[in-house]
C-alpha atoms as a PDB file:
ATOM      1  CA  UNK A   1      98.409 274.066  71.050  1.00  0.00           C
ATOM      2  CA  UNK A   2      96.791 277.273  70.664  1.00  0.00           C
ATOM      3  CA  UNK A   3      98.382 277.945  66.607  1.00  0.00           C
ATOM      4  CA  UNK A   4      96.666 275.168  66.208  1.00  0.00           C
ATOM      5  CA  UNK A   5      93.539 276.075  66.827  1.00  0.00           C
ATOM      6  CA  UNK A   6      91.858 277.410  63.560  1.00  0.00           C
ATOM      7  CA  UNK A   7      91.593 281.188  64.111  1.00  0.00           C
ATOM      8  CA  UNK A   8      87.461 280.815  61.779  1.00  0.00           C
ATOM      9  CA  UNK A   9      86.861 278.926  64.505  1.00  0.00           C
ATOM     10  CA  UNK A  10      86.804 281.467  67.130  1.00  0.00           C
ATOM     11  CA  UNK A  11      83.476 283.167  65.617  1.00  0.00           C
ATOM     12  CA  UNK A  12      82.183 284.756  68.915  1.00  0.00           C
ATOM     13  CA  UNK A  13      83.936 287.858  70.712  1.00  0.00           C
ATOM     14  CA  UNK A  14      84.056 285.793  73.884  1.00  0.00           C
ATOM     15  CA  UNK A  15      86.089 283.076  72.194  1.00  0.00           C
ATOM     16  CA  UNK A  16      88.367 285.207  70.236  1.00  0.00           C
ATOM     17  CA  UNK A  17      89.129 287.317  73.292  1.00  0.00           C
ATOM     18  CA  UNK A  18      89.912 284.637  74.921  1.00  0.00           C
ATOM     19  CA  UNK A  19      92.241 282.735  72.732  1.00  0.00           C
ATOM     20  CA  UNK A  20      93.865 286.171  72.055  1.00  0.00           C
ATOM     21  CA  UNK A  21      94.827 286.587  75.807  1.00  0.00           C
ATOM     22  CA  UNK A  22      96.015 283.388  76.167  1.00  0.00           C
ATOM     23  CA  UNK A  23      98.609 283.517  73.250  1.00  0.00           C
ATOM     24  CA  UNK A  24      99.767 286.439  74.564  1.00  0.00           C
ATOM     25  CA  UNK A  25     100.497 285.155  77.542  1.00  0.00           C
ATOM     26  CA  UNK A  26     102.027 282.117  76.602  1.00  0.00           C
ATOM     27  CA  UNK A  27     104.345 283.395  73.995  1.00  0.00           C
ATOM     28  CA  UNK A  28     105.167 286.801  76.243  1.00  0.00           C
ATOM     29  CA  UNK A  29     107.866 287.995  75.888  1.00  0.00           C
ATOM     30  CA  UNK A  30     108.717 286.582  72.208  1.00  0.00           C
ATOM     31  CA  UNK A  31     111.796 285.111  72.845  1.00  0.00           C
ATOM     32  CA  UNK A  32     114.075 282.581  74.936  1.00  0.00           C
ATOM     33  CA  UNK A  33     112.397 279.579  73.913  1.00  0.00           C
ATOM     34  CA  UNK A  34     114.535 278.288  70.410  1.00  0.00           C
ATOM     35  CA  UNK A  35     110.763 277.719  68.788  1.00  0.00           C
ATOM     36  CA  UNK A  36     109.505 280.672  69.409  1.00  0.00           C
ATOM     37  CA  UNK A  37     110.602 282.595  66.242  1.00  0.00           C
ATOM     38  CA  UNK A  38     108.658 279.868  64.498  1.00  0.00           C
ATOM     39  CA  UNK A  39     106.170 280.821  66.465  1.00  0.00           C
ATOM     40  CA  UNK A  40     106.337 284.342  66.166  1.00  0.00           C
ATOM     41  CA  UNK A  41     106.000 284.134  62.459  1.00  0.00           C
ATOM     42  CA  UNK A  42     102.832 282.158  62.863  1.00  0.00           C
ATOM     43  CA  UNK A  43     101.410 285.194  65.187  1.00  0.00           C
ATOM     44  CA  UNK A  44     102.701 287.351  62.090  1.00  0.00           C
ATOM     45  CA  UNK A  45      99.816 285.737  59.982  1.00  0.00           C
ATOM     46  CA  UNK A  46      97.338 286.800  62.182  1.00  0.00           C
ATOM     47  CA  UNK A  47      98.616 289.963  62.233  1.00  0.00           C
ATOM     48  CA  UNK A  48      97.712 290.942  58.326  1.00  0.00           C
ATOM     49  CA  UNK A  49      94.566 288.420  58.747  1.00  0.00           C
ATOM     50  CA  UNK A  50      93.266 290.706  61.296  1.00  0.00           C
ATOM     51  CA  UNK A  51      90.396 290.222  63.544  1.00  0.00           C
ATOM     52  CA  UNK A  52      87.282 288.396  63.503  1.00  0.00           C
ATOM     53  CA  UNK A  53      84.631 290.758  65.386  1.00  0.00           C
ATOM     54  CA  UNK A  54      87.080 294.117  65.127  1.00  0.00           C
ATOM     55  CA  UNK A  55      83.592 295.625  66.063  1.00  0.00           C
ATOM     56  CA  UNK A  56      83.796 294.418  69.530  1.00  0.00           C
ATOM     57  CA  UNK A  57      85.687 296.584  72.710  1.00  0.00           C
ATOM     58  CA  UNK A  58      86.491 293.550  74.550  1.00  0.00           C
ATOM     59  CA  UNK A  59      88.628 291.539  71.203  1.00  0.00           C
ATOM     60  CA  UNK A  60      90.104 294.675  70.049  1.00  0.00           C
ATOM     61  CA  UNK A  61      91.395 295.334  73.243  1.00  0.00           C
ATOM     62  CA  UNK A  62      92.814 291.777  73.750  1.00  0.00           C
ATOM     63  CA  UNK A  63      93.786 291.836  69.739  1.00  0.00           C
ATOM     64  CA  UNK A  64      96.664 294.756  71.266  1.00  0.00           C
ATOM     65  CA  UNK A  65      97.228 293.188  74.781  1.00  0.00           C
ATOM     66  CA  UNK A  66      98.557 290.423  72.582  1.00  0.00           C
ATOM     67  CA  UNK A  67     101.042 292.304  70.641  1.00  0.00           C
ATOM     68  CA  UNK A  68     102.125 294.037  73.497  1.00  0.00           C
ATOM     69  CA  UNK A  69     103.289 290.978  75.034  1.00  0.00           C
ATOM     70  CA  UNK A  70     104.997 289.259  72.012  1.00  0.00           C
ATOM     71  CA  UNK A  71     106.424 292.956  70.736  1.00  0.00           C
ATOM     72  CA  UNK A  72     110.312 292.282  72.230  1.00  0.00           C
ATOM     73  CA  UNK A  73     110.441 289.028  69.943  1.00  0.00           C
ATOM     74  CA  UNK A  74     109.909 290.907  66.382  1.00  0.00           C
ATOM     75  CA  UNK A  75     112.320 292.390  64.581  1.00  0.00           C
ATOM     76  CA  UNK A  76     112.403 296.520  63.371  1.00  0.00           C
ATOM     77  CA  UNK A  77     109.993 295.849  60.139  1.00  0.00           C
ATOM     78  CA  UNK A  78     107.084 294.401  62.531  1.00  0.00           C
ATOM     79  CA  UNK A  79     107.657 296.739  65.078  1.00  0.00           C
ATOM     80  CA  UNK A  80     107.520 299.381  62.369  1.00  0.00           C
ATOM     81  CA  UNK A  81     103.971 297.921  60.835  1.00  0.00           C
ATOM     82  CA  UNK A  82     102.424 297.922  64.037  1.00  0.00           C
ATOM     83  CA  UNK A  83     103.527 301.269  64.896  1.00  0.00           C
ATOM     84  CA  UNK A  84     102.255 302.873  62.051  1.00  0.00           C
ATOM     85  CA  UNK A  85      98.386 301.718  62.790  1.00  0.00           C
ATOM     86  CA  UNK A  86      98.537 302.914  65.937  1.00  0.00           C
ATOM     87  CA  UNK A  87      99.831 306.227  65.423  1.00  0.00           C
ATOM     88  CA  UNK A  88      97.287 307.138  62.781  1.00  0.00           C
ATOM     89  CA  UNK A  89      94.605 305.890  65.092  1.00  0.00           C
ATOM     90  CA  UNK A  90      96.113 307.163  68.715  1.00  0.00           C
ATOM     91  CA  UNK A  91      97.996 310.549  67.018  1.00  0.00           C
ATOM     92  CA  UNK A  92      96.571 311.321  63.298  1.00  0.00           C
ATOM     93  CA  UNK A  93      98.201 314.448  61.679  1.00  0.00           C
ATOM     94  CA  UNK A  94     100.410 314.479  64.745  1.00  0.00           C
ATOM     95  CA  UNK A  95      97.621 315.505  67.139  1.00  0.00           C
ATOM     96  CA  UNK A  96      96.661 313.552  70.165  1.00  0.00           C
ATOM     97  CA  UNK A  97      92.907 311.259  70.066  1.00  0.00           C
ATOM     98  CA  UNK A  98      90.910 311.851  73.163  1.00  0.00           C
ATOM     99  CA  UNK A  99      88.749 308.829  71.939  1.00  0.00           C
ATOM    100  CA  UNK A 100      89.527 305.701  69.462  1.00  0.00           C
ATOM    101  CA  UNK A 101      86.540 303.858  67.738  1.00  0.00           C
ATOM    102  CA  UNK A 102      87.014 301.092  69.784  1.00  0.00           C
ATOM    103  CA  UNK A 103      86.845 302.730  73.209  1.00  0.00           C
ATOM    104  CA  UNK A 104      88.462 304.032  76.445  1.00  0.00           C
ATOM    105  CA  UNK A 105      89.973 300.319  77.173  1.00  0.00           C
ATOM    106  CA  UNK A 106      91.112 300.104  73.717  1.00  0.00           C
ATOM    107  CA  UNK A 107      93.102 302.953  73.820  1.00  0.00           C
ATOM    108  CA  UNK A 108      94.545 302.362  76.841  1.00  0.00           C
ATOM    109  CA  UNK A 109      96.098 298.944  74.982  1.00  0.00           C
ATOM    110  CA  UNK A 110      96.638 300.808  71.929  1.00  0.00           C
ATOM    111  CA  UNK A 111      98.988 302.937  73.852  1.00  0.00           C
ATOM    112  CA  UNK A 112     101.001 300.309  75.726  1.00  0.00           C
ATOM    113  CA  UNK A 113     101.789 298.675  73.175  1.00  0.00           C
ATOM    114  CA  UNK A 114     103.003 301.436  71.037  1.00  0.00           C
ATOM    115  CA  UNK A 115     105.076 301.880  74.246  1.00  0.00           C
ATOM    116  CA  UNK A 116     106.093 298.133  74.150  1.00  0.00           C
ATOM    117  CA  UNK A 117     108.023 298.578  70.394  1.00  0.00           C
ATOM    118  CA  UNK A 118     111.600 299.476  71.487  1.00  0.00           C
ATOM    119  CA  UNK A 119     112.861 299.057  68.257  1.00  0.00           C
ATOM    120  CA  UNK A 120     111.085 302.553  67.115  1.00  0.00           C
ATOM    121  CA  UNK A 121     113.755 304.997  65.748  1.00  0.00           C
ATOM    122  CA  UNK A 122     114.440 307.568  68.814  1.00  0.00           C
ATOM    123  CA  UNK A 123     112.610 310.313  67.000  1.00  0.00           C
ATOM    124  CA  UNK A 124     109.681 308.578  67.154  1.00  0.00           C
ATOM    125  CA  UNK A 125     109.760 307.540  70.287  1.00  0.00           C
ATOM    126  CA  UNK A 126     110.900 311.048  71.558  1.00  0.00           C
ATOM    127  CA  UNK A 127     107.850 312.657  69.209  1.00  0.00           C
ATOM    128  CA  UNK A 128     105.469 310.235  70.949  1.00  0.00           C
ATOM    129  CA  UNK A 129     106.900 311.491  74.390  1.00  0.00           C
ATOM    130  CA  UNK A 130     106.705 314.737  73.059  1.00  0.00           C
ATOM    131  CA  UNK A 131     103.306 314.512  72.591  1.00  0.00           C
ATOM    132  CA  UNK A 132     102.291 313.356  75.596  1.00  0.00           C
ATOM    133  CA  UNK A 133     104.019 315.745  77.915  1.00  0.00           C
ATOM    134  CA  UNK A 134     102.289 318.158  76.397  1.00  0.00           C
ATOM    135  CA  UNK A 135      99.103 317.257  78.459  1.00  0.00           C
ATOM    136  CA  UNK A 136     101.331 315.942  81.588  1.00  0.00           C
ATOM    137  CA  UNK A 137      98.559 317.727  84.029  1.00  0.00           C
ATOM    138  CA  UNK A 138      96.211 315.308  82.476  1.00  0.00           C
ATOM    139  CA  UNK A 139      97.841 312.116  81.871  1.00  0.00           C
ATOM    140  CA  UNK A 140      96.154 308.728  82.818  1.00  0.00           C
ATOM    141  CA  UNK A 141      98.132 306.230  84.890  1.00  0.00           C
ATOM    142  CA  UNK A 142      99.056 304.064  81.058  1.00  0.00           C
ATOM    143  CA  UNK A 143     100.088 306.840  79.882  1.00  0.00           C
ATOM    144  CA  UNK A 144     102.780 307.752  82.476  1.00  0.00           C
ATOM    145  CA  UNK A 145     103.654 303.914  82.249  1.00  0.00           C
ATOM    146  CA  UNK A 146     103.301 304.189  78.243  1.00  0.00           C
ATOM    147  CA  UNK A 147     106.023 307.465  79.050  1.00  0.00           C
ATOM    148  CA  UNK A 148     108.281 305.287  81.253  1.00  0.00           C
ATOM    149  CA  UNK A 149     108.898 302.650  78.269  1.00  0.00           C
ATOM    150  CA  UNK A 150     109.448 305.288  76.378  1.00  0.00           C
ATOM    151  CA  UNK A 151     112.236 307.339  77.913  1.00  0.00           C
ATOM    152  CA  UNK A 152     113.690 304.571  79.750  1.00  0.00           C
ATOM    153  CA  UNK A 153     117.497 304.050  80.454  1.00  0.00           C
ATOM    154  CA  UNK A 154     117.419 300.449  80.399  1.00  0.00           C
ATOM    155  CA  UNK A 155     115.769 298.805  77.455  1.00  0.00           C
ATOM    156  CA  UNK A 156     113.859 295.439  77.728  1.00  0.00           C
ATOM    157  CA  UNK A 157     115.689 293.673  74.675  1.00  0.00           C
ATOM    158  CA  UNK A 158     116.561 296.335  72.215  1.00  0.00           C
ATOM    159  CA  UNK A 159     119.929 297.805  71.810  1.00  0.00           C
ATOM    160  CA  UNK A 160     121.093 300.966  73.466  1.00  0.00           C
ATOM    161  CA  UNK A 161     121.342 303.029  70.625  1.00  0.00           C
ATOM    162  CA  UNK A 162     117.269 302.679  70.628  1.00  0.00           C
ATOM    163  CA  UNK A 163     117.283 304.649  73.523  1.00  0.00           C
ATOM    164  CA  UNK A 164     115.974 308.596  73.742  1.00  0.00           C
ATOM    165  CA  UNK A 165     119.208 310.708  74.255  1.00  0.00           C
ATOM    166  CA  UNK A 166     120.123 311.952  77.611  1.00  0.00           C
ATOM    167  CA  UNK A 167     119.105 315.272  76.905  1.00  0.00           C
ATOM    168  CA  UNK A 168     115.790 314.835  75.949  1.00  0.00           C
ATOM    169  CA  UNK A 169     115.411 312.082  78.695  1.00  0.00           C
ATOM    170  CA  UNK A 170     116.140 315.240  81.386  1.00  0.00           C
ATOM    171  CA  UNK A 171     114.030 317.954  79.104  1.00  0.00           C
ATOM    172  CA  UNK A 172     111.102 315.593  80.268  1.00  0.00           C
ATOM    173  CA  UNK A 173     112.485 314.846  83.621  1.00  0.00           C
ATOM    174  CA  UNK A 174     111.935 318.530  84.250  1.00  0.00           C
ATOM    175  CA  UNK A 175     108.427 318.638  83.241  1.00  0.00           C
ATOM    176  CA  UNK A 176     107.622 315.615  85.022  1.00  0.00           C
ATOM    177  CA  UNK A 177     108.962 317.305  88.443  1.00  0.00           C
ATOM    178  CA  UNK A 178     106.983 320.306  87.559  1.00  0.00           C
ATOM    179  CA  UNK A 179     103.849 319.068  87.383  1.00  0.00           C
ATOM    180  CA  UNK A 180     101.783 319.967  90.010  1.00  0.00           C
ATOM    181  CA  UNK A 181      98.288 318.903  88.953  1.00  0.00           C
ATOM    182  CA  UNK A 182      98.283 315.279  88.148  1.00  0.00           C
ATOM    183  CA  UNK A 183      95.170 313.669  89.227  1.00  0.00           C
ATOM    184  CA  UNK A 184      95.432 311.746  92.438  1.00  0.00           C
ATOM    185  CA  UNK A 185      95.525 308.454  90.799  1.00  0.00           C
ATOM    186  CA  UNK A 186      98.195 309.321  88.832  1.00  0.00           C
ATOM    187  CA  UNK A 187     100.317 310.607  91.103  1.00  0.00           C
ATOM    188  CA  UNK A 188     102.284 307.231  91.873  1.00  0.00           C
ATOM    189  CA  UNK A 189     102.735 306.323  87.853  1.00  0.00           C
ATOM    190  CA  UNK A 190     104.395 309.839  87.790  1.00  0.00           C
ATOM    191  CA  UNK A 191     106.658 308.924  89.833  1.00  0.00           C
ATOM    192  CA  UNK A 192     106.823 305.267  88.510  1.00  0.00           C
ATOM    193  CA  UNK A 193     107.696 307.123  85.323  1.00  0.00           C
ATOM    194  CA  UNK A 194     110.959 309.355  86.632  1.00  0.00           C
ATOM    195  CA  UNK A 195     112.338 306.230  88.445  1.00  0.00           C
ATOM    196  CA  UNK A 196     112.434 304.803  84.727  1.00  0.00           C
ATOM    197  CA  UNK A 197     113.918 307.721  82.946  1.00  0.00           C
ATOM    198  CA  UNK A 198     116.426 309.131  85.385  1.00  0.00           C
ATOM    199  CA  UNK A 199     117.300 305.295  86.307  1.00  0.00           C
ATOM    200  CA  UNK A 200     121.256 304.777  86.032  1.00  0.00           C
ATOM    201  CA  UNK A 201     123.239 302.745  83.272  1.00  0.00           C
ATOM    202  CA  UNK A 202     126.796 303.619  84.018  1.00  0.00           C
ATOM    203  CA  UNK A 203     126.903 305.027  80.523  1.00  0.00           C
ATOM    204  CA  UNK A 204     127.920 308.352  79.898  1.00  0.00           C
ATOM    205  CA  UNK A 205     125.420 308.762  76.693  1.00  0.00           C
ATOM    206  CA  UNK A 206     122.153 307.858  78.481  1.00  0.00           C
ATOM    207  CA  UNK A 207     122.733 308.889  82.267  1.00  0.00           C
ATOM    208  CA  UNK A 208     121.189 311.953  83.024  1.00  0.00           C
ATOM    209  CA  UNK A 209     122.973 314.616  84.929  1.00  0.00           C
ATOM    210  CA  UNK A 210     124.013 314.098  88.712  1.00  0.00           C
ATOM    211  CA  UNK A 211     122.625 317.391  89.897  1.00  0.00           C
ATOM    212  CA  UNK A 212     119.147 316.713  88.245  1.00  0.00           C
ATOM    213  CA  UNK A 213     119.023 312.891  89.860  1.00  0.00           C
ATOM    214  CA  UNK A 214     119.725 314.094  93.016  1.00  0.00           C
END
């Protein structure tokens, strides 16, 4: 019901936002329904439309709550696209953005979805990680989250081999367990975040190291 709403027709923030939160949420996570790939590709035309007030905090925001939620149910080339505008906006020249044009809330989206795309080759993702660790001491709560999705041992939908090695998973492990300044508020996702990545599989490859999860 909602692809059928013309997307002209949402000319106000309020609307847009709106209709953009509830798509999301009815076509989360992508997949298990046989239509939804038809679906999906439908979504996909919005996606190089683009928005209709890009101006506004509120519609952006909901513009990447939506592909959050739908990200498990497209394949490596639209994980790819979407990954690629959100690293020059959330890491451009490889340096982390304190701010985005569109705002604190923004960002915060911005981020979980780029956390969301488990297709992302494991350099990537272990770059993005990379990055972030770098500032563990300062870390907002979607950010440790955005970390957990990153590094974790069990993936959502994608295949193991999209996973971030073992190694690298207890490199950050051992930051993580170091930190001893994370804002109060934090301080929960932190932990949130080493359940994810020390979490056990039963395979060899992606387990990390009994002394370390003990």
């Amino acid at each position: 019901v909602l692809m059928d709403v013309p997307y002209d027709s949402l000319k106000t923030p309020a609307k847009e936002g709106r209709w953009l939160n509830l798509a999301g949420f009815c076509l989360r996570p992508g997949f298990g329904d046989p239509a939804d790939e038809i679906r999906l590709k439908k979504a996909w035309k919005l996606w190089n439309r683009g928005m209709n007030n890009p101006k506004n905090p509120q519609t952006a925001s909901q513009w990447w709550v939506l592909w959050r939620r739908v990200a498990p149910g497209f394949r490596f080339g639209h994980q790819r696209a979407v990954s690629q505008v959100l690293s020059r906006e959330l890491c451009p020249k490889g340096k982390y953005a304190t701010k985005v044009k569109a705002g604190a809330q923004t960002k915060a989206e911005m981020w979980r979805c780029l956390g969301a795309l488990e297709l992302l080759d494991v350099k990537q993702k272990m770059e993005m990680g990379d990055l972030l660790l770098e500032r563990v001491n300062k870390l907002e709560p979607f950010e440790f989250w955005v970390l957990a999705r990153l590094g974790a041992r069990h993936l959502f939908k994608a295949p193991a081999n999209h996973a971030v090695s073992a190694k690298r998973a207890e490199k950050w492990l051992q930051i993580l367990l170091k930190a001893k300044k994370v804002a109060k508020q934090s301080e929960s996702f932190r932990l949130f975040a080493m359940s994810r990545i020390a979490a056990m599989t039963g395979d060899r490859a992606l387990d990390v190291g009994d002394a370390l999860k003990a």
